[in-house]
PDB file of N, CA and C in Angstrom:
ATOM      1  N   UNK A   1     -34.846  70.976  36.650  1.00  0.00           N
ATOM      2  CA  UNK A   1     -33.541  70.572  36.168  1.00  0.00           C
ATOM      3  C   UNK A   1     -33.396  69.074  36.390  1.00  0.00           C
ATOM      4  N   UNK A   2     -33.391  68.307  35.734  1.00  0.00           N
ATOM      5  CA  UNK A   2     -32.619  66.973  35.701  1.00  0.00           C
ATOM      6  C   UNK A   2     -31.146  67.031  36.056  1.00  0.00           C
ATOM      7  N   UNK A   3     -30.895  66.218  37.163  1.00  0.00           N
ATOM      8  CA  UNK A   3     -29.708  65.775  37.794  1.00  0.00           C
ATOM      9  C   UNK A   3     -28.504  65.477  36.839  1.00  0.00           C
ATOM     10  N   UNK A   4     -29.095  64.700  36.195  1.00  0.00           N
ATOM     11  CA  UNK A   4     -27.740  64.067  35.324  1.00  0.00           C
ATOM     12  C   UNK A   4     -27.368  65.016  34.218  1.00  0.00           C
ATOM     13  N   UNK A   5     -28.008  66.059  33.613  1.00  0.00           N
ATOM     14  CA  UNK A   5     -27.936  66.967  32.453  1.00  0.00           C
ATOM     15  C   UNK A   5     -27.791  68.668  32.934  1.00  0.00           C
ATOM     16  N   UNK A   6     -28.249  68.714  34.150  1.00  0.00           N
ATOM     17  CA  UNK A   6     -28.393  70.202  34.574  1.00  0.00           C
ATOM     18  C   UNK A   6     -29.037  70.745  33.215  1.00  0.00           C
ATOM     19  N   UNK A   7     -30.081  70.311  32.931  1.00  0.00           N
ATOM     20  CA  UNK A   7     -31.205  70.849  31.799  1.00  0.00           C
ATOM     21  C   UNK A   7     -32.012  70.914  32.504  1.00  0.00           C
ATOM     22  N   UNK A   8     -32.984  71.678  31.885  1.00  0.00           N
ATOM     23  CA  UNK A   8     -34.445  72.315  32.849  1.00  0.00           C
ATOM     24  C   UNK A   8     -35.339  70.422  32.390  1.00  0.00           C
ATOM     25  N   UNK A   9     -35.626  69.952  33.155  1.00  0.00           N
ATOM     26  CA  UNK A   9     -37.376  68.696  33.224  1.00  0.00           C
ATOM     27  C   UNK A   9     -38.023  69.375  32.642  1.00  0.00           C
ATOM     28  N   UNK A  10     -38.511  69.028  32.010  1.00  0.00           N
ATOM     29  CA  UNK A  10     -39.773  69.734  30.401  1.00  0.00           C
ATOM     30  C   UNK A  10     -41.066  69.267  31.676  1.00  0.00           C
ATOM     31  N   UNK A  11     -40.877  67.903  32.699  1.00  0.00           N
ATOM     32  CA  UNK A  11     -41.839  67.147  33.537  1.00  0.00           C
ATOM     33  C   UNK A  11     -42.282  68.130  34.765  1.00  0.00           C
ATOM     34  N   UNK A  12     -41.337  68.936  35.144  1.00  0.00           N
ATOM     35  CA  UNK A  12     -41.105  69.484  36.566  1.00  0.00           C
ATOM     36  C   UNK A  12     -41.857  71.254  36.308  1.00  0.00           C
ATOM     37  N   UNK A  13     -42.869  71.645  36.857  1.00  0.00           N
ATOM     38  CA  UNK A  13     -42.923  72.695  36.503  1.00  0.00           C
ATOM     39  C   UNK A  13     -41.965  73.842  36.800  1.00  0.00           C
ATOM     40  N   UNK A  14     -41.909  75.049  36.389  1.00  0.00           N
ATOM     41  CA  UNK A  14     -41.069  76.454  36.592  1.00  0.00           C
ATOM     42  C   UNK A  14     -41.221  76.669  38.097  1.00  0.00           C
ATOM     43  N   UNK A  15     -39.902  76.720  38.828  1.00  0.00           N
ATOM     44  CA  UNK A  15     -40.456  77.355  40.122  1.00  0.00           C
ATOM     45  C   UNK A  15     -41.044  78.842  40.120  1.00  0.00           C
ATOM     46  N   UNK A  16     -41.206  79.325  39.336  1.00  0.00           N
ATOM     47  CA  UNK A  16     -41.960  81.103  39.476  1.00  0.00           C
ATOM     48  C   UNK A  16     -43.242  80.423  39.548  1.00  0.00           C
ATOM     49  N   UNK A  17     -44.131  79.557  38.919  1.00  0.00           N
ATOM     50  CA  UNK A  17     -44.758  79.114  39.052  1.00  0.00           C
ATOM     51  C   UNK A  17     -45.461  79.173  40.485  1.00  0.00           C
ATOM     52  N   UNK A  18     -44.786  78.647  41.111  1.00  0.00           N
ATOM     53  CA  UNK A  18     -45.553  78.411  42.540  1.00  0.00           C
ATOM     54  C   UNK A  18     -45.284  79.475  43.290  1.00  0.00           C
ATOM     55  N   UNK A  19     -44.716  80.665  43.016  1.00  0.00           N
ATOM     56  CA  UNK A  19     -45.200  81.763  43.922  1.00  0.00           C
ATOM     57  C   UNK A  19     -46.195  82.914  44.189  1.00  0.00           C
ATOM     58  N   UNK A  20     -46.428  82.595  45.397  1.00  0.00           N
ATOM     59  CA  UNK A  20     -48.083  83.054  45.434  1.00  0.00           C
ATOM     60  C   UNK A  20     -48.137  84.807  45.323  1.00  0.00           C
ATOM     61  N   UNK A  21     -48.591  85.300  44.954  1.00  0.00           N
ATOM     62  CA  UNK A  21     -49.277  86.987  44.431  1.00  0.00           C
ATOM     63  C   UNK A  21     -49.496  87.617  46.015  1.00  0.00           C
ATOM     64  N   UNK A  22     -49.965  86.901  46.831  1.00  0.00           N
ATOM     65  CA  UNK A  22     -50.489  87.233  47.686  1.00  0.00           C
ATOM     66  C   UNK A  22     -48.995  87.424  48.779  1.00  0.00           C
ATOM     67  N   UNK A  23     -47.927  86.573  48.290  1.00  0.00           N
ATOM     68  CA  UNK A  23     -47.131  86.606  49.073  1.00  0.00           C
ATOM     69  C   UNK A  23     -46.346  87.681  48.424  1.00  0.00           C
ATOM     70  N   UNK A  24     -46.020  87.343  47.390  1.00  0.00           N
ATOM     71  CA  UNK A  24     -44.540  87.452  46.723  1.00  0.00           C
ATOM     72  C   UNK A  24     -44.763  89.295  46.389  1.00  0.00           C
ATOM     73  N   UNK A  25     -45.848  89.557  46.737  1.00  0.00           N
ATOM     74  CA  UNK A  25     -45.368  91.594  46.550  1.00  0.00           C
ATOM     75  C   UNK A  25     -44.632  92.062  47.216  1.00  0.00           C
ATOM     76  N   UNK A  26     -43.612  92.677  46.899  1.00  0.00           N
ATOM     77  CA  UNK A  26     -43.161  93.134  47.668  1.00  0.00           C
ATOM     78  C   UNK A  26     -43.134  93.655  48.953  1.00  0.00           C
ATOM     79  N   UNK A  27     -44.375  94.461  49.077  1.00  0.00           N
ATOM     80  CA  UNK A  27     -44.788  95.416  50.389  1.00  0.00           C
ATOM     81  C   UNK A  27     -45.384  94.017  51.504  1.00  0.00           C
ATOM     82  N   UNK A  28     -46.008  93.201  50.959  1.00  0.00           N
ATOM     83  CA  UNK A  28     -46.536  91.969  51.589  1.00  0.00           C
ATOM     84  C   UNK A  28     -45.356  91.059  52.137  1.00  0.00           C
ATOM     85  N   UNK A  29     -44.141  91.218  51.251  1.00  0.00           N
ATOM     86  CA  UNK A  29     -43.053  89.879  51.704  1.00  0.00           C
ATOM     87  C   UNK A  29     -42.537  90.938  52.926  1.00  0.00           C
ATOM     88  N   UNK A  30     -42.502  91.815  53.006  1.00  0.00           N
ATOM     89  CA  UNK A  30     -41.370  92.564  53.644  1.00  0.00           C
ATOM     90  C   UNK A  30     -42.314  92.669  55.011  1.00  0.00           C
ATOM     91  N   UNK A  31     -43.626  92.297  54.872  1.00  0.00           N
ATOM     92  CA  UNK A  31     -44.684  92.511  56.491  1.00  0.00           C
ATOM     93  C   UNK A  31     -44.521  91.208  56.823  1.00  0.00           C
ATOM     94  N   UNK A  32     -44.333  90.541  56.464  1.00  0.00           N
ATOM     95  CA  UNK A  32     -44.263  88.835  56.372  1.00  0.00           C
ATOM     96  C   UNK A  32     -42.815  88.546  57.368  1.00  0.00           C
ATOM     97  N   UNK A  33     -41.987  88.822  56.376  1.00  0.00           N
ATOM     98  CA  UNK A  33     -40.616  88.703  57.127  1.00  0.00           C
ATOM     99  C   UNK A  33     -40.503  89.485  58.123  1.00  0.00           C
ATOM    100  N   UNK A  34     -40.742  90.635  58.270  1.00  0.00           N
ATOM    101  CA  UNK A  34     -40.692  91.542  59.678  1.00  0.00           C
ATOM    102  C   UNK A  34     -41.314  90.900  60.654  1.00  0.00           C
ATOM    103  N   UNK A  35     -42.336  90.616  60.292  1.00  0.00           N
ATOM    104  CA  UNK A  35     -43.471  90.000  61.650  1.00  0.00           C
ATOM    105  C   UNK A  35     -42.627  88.168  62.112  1.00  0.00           C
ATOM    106  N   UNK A  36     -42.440  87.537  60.928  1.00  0.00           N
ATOM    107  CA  UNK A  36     -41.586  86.446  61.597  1.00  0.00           C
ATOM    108  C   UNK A  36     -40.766  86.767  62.579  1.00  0.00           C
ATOM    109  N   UNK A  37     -39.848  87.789  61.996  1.00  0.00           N
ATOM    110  CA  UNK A  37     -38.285  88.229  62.889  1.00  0.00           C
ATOM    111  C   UNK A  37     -38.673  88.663  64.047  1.00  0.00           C
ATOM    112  N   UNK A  38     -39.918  89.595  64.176  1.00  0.00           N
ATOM    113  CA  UNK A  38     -40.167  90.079  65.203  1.00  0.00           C
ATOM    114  C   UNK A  38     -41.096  89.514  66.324  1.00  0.00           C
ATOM    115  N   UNK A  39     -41.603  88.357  65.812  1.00  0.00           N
ATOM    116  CA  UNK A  39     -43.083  87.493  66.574  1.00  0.00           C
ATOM    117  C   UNK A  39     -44.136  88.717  66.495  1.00  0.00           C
ATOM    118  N   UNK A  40     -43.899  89.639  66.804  1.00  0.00           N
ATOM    119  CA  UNK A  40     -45.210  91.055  66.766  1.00  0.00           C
ATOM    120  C   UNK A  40     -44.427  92.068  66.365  1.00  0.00           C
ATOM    121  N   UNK A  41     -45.464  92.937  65.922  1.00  0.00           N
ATOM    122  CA  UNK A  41     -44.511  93.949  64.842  1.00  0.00           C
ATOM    123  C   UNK A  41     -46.099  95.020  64.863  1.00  0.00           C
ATOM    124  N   UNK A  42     -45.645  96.486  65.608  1.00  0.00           N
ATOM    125  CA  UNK A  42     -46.447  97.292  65.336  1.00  0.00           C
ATOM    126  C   UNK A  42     -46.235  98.159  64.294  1.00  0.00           C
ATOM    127  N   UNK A  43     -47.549  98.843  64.063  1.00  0.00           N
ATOM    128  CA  UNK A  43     -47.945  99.422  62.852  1.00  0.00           C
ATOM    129  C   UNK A  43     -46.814 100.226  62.189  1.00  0.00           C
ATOM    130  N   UNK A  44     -46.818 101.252  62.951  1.00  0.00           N
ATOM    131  CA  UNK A  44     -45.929 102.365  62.960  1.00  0.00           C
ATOM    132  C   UNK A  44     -44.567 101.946  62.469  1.00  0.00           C
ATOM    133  N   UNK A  45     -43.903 100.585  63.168  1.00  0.00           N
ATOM    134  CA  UNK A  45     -42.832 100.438  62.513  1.00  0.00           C
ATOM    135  C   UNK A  45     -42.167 100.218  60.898  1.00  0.00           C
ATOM    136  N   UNK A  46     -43.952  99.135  60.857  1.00  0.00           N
ATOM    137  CA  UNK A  46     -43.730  98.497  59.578  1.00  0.00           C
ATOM    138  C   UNK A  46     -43.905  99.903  58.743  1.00  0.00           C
ATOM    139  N   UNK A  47     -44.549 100.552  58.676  1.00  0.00           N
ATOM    140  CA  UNK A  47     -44.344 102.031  58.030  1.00  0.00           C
ATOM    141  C   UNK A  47     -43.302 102.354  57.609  1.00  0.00           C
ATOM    142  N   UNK A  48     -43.094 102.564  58.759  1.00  0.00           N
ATOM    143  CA  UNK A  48     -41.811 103.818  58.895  1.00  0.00           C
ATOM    144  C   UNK A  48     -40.444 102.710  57.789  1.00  0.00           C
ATOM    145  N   UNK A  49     -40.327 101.223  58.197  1.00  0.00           N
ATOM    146  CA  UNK A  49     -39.205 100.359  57.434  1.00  0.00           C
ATOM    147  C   UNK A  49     -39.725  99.974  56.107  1.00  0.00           C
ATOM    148  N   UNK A  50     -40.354 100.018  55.799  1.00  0.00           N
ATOM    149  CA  UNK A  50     -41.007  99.980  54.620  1.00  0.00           C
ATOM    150  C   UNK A  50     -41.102 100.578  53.472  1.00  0.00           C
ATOM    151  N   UNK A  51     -41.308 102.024  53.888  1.00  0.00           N
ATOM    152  CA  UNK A  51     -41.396 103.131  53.492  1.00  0.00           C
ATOM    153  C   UNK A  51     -42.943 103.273  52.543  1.00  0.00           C
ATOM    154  N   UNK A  52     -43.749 103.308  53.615  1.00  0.00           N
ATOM    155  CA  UNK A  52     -45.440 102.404  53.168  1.00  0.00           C
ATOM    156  C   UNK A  52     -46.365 103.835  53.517  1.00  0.00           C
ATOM    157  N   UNK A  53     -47.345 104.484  52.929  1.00  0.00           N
ATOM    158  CA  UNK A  53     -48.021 105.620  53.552  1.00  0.00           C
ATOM    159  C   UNK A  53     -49.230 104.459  54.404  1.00  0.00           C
ATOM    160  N   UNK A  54     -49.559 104.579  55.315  1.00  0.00           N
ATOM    161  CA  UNK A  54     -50.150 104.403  56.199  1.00  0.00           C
ATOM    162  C   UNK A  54     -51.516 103.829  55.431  1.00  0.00           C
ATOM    163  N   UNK A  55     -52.191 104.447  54.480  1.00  0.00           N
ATOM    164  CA  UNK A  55     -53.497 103.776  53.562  1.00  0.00           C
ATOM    165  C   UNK A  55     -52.563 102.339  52.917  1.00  0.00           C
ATOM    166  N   UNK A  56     -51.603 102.579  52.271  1.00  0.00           N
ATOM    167  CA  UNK A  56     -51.211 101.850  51.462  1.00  0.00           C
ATOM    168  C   UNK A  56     -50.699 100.419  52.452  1.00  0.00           C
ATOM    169  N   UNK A  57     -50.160 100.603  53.646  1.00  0.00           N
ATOM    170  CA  UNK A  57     -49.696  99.326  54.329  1.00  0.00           C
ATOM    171  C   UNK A  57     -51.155  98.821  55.137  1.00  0.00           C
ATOM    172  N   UNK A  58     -52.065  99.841  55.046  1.00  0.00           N
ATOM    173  CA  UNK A  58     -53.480  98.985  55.697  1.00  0.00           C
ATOM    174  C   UNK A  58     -54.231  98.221  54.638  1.00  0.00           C
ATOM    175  N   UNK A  59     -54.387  98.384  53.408  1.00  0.00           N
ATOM    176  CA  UNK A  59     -54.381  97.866  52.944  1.00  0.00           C
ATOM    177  C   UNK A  59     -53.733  96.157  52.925  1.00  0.00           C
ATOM    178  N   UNK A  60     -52.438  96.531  52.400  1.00  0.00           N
ATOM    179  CA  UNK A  60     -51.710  95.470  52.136  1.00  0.00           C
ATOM    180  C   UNK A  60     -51.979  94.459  53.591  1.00  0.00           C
ATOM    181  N   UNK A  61     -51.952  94.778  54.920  1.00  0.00           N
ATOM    182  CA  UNK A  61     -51.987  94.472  55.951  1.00  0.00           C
ATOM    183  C   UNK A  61     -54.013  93.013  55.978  1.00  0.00           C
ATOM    184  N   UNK A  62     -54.646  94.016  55.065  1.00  0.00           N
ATOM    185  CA  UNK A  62     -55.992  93.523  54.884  1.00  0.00           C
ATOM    186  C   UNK A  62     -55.965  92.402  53.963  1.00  0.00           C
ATOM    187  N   UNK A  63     -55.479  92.492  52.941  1.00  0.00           N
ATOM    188  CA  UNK A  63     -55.279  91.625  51.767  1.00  0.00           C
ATOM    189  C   UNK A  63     -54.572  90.067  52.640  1.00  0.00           C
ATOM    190  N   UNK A  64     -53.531  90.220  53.678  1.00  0.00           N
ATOM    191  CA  UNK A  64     -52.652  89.065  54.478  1.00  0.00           C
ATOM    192  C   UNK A  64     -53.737  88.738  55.340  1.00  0.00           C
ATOM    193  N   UNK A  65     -54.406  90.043  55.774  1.00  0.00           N
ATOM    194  CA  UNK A  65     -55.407  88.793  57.185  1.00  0.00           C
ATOM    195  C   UNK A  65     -56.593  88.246  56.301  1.00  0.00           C
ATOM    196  N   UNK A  66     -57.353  88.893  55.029  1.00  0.00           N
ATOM    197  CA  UNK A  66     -58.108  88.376  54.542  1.00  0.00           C
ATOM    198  C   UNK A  66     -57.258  86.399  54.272  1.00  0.00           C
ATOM    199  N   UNK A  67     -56.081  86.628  53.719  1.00  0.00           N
ATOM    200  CA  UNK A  67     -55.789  85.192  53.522  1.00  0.00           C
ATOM    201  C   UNK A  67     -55.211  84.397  54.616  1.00  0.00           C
ATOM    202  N   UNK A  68     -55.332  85.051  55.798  1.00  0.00           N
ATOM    203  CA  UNK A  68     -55.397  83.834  57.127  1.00  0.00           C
ATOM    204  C   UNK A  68     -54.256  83.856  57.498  1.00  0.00           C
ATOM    205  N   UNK A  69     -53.154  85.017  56.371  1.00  0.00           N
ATOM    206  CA  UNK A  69     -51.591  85.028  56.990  1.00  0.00           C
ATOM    207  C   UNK A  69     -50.683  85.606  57.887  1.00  0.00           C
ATOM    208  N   UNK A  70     -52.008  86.458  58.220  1.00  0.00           N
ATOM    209  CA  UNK A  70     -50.987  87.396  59.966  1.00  0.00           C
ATOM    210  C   UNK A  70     -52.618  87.799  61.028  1.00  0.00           C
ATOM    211  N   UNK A  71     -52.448  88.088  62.171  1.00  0.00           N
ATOM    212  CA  UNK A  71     -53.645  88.042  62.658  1.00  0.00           C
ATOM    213  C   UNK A  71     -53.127  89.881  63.239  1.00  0.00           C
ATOM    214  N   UNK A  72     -54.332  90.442  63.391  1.00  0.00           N
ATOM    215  CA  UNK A  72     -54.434  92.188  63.435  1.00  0.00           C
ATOM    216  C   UNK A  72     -54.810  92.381  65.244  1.00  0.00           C
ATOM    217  N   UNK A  73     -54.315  92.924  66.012  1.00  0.00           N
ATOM    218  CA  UNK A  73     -54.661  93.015  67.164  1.00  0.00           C
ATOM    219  C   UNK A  73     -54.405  94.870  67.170  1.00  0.00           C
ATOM    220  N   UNK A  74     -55.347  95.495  68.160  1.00  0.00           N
ATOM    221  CA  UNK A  74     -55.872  96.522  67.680  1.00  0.00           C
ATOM    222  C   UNK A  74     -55.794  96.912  70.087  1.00  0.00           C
ATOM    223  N   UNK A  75     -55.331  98.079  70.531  1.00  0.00           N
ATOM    224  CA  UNK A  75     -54.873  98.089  71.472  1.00  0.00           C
ATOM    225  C   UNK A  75     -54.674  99.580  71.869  1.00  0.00           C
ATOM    226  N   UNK A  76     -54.494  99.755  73.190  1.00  0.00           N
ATOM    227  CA  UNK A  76     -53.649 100.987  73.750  1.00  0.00           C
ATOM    228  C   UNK A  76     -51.984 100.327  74.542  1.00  0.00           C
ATOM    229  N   UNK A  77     -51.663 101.334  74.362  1.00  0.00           N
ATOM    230  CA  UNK A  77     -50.104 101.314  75.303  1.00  0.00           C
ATOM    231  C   UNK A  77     -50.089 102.787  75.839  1.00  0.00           C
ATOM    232  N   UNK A  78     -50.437 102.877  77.044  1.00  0.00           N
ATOM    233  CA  UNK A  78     -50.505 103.962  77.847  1.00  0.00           C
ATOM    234  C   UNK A  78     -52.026 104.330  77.459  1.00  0.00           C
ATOM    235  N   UNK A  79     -52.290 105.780  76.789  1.00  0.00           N
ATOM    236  CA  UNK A  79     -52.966 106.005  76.360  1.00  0.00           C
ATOM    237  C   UNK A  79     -53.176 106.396  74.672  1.00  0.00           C
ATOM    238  N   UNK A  80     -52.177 106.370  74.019  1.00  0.00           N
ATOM    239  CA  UNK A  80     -52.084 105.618  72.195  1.00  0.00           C
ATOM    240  C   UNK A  80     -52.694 104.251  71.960  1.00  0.00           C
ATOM    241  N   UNK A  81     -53.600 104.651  70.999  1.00  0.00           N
ATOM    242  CA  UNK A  81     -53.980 103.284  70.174  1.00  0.00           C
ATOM    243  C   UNK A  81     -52.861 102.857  69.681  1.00  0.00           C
ATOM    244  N   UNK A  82     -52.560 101.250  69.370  1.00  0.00           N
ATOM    245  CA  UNK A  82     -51.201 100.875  68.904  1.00  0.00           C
ATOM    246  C   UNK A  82     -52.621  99.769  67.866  1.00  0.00           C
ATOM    247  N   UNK A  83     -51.511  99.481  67.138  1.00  0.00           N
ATOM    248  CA  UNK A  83     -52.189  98.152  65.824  1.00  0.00           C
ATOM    249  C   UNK A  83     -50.685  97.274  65.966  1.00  0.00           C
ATOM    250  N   UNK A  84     -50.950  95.921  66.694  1.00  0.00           N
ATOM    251  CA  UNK A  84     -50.297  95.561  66.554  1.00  0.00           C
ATOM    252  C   UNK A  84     -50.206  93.989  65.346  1.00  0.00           C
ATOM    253  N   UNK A  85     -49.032  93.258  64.749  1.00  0.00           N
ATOM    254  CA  UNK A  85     -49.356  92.445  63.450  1.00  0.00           C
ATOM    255  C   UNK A  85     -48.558  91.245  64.098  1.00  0.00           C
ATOM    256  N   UNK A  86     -49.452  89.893  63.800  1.00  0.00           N
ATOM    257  CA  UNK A  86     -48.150  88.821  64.278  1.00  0.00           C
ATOM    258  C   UNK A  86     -49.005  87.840  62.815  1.00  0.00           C
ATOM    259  N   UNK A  87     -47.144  86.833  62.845  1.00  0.00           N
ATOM    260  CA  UNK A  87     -47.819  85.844  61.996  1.00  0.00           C
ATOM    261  C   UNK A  87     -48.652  84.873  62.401  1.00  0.00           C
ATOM    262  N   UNK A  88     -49.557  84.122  61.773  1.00  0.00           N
ATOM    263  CA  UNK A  88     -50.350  83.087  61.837  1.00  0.00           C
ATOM    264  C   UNK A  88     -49.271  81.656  61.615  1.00  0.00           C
ATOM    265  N   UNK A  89     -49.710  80.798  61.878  1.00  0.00           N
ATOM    266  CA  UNK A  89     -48.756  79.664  61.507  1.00  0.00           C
ATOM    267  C   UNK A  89     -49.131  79.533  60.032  1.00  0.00           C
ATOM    268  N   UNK A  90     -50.244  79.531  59.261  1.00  0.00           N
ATOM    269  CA  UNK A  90     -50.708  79.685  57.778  1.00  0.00           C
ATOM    270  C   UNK A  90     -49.312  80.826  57.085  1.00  0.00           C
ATOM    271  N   UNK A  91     -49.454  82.030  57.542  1.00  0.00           N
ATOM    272  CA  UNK A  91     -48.327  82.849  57.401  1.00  0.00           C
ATOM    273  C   UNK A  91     -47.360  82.203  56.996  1.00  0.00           C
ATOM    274  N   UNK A  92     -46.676  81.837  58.545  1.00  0.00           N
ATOM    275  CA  UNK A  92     -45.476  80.840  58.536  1.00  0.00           C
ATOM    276  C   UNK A  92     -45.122  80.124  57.148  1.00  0.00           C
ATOM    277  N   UNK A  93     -46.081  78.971  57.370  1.00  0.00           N
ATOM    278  CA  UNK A  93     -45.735  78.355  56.432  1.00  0.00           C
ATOM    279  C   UNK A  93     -45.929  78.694  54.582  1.00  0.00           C
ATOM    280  N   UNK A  94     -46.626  79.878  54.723  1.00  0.00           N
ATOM    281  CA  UNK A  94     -46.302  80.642  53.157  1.00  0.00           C
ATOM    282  C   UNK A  94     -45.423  81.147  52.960  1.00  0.00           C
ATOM    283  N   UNK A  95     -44.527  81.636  54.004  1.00  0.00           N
ATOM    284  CA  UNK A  95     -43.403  82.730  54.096  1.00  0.00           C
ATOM    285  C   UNK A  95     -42.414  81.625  53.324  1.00  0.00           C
ATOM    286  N   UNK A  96     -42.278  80.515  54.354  1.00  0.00           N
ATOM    287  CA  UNK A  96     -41.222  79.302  54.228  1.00  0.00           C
ATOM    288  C   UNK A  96     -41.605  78.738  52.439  1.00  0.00           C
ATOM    289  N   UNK A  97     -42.808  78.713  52.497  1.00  0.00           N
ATOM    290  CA  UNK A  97     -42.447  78.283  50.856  1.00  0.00           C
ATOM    291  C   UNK A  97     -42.182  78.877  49.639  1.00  0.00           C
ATOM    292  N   UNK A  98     -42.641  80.570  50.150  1.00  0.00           N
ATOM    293  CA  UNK A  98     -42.199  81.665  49.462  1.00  0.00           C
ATOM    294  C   UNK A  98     -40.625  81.251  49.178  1.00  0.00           C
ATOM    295  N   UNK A  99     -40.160  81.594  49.835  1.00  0.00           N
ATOM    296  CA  UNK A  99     -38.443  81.369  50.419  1.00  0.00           C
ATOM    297  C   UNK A  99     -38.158  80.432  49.619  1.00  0.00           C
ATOM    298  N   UNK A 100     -38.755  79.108  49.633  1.00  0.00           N
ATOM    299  CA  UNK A 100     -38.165  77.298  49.270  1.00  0.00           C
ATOM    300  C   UNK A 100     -38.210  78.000  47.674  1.00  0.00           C
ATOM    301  N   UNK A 101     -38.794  78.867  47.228  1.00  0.00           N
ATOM    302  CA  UNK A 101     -39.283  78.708  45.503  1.00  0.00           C
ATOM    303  C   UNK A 101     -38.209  80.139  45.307  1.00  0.00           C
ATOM    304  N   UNK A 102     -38.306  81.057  45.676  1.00  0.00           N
ATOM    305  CA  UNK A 102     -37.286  81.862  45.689  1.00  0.00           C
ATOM    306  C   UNK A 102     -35.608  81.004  45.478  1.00  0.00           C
ATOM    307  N   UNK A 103     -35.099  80.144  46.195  1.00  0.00           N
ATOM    308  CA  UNK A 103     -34.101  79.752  46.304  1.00  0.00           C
ATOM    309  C   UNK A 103     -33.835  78.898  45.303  1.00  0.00           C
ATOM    310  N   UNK A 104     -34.997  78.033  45.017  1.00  0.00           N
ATOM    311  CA  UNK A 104     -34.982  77.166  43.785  1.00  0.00           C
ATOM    312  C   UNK A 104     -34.752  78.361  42.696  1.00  0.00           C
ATOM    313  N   UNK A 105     -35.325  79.697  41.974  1.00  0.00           N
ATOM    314  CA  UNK A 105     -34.833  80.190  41.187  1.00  0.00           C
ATOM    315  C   UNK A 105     -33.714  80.790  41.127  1.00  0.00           C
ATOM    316  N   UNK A 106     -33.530  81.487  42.132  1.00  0.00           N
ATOM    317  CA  UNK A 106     -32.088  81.740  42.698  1.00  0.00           C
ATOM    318  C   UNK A 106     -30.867  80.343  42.102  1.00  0.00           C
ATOM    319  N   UNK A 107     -30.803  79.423  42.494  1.00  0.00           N
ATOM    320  CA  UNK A 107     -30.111  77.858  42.280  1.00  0.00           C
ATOM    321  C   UNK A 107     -30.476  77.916  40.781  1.00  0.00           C
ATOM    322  N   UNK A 108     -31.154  78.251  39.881  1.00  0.00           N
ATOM    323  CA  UNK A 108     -31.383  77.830  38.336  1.00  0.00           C
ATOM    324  C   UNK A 108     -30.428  78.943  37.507  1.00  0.00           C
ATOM    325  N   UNK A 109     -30.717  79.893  38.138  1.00  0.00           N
ATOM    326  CA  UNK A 109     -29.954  81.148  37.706  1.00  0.00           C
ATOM    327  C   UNK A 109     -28.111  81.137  37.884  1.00  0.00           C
ATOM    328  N   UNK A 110     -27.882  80.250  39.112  1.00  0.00           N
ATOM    329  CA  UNK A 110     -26.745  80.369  38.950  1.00  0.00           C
ATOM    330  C   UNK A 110     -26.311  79.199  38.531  1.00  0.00           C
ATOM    331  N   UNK A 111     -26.374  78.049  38.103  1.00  0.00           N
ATOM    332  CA  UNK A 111     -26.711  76.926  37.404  1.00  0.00           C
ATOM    333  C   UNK A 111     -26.096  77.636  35.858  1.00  0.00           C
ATOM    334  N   UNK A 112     -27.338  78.490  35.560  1.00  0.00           N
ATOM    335  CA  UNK A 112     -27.068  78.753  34.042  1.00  0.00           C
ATOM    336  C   UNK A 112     -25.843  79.827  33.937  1.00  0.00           C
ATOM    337  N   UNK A 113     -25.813  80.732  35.052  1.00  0.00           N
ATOM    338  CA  UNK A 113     -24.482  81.247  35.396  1.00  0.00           C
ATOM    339  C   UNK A 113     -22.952  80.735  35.198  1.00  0.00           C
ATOM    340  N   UNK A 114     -22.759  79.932  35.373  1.00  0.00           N
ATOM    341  CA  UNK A 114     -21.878  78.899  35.483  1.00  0.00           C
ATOM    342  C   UNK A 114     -21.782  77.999  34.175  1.00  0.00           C
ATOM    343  N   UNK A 115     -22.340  77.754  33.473  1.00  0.00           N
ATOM    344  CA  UNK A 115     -22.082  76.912  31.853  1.00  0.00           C
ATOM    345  C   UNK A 115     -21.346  77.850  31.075  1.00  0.00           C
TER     346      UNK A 115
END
């Protein structure tokens, strides 16, 4: 958007543009944000809030550490194996730009809302 026109910059690319696949799925944003809120976030929970079958969030869980964005720690508590998930600072800072590009479309939408 140009300032002076509130018209879209033909110069400036689309913010959908810059959101990453890897972030922006759903089942992935929602392990992302949990694990921020929570600094560590075990398995079981993200499941259960999710509403994820257990193949399907290990997965998704593989796809984030393959890209360097949450680190997998693997454990007992008492005598239960626990899997526990925290973010990476890489994470971090995808989450945050997830968010920055989210808000920018969010802001265009209500922009055009408003004319």
């Amino acid at each position: 958007m140009t300032a002076t026109t509130g018209t879209p910059d033909p110069d400036a690319g689309h913010p959908v543009t810059g959101l990453d696949e890897v972030v922006h799925q759903r089942a992935r944003l929602g392990i992302l944000t949990i694990a921020h809120e929570a600094h560590r976030v075990e398995f079981g929970y993200l499941r259960t809030h999710l509403e994820l079958t257990a193949g399907n969030l290990s997965k998704h869980l593989s796809v984030l550490e393959t890209a360097g964005l949450i680190e997998i720690q693997k454990g007992y508590e008492g005598r239960r194996g626990r899997t526990w998930i925290t973010l990476t600072a890489t994470g971090t800072t995808a989450l945050a730009d997830e968010i920055a590009r989210l808000k920018q479309l969010i802001a265009r939408v209500e922009t055009t809302n408003g004319q």
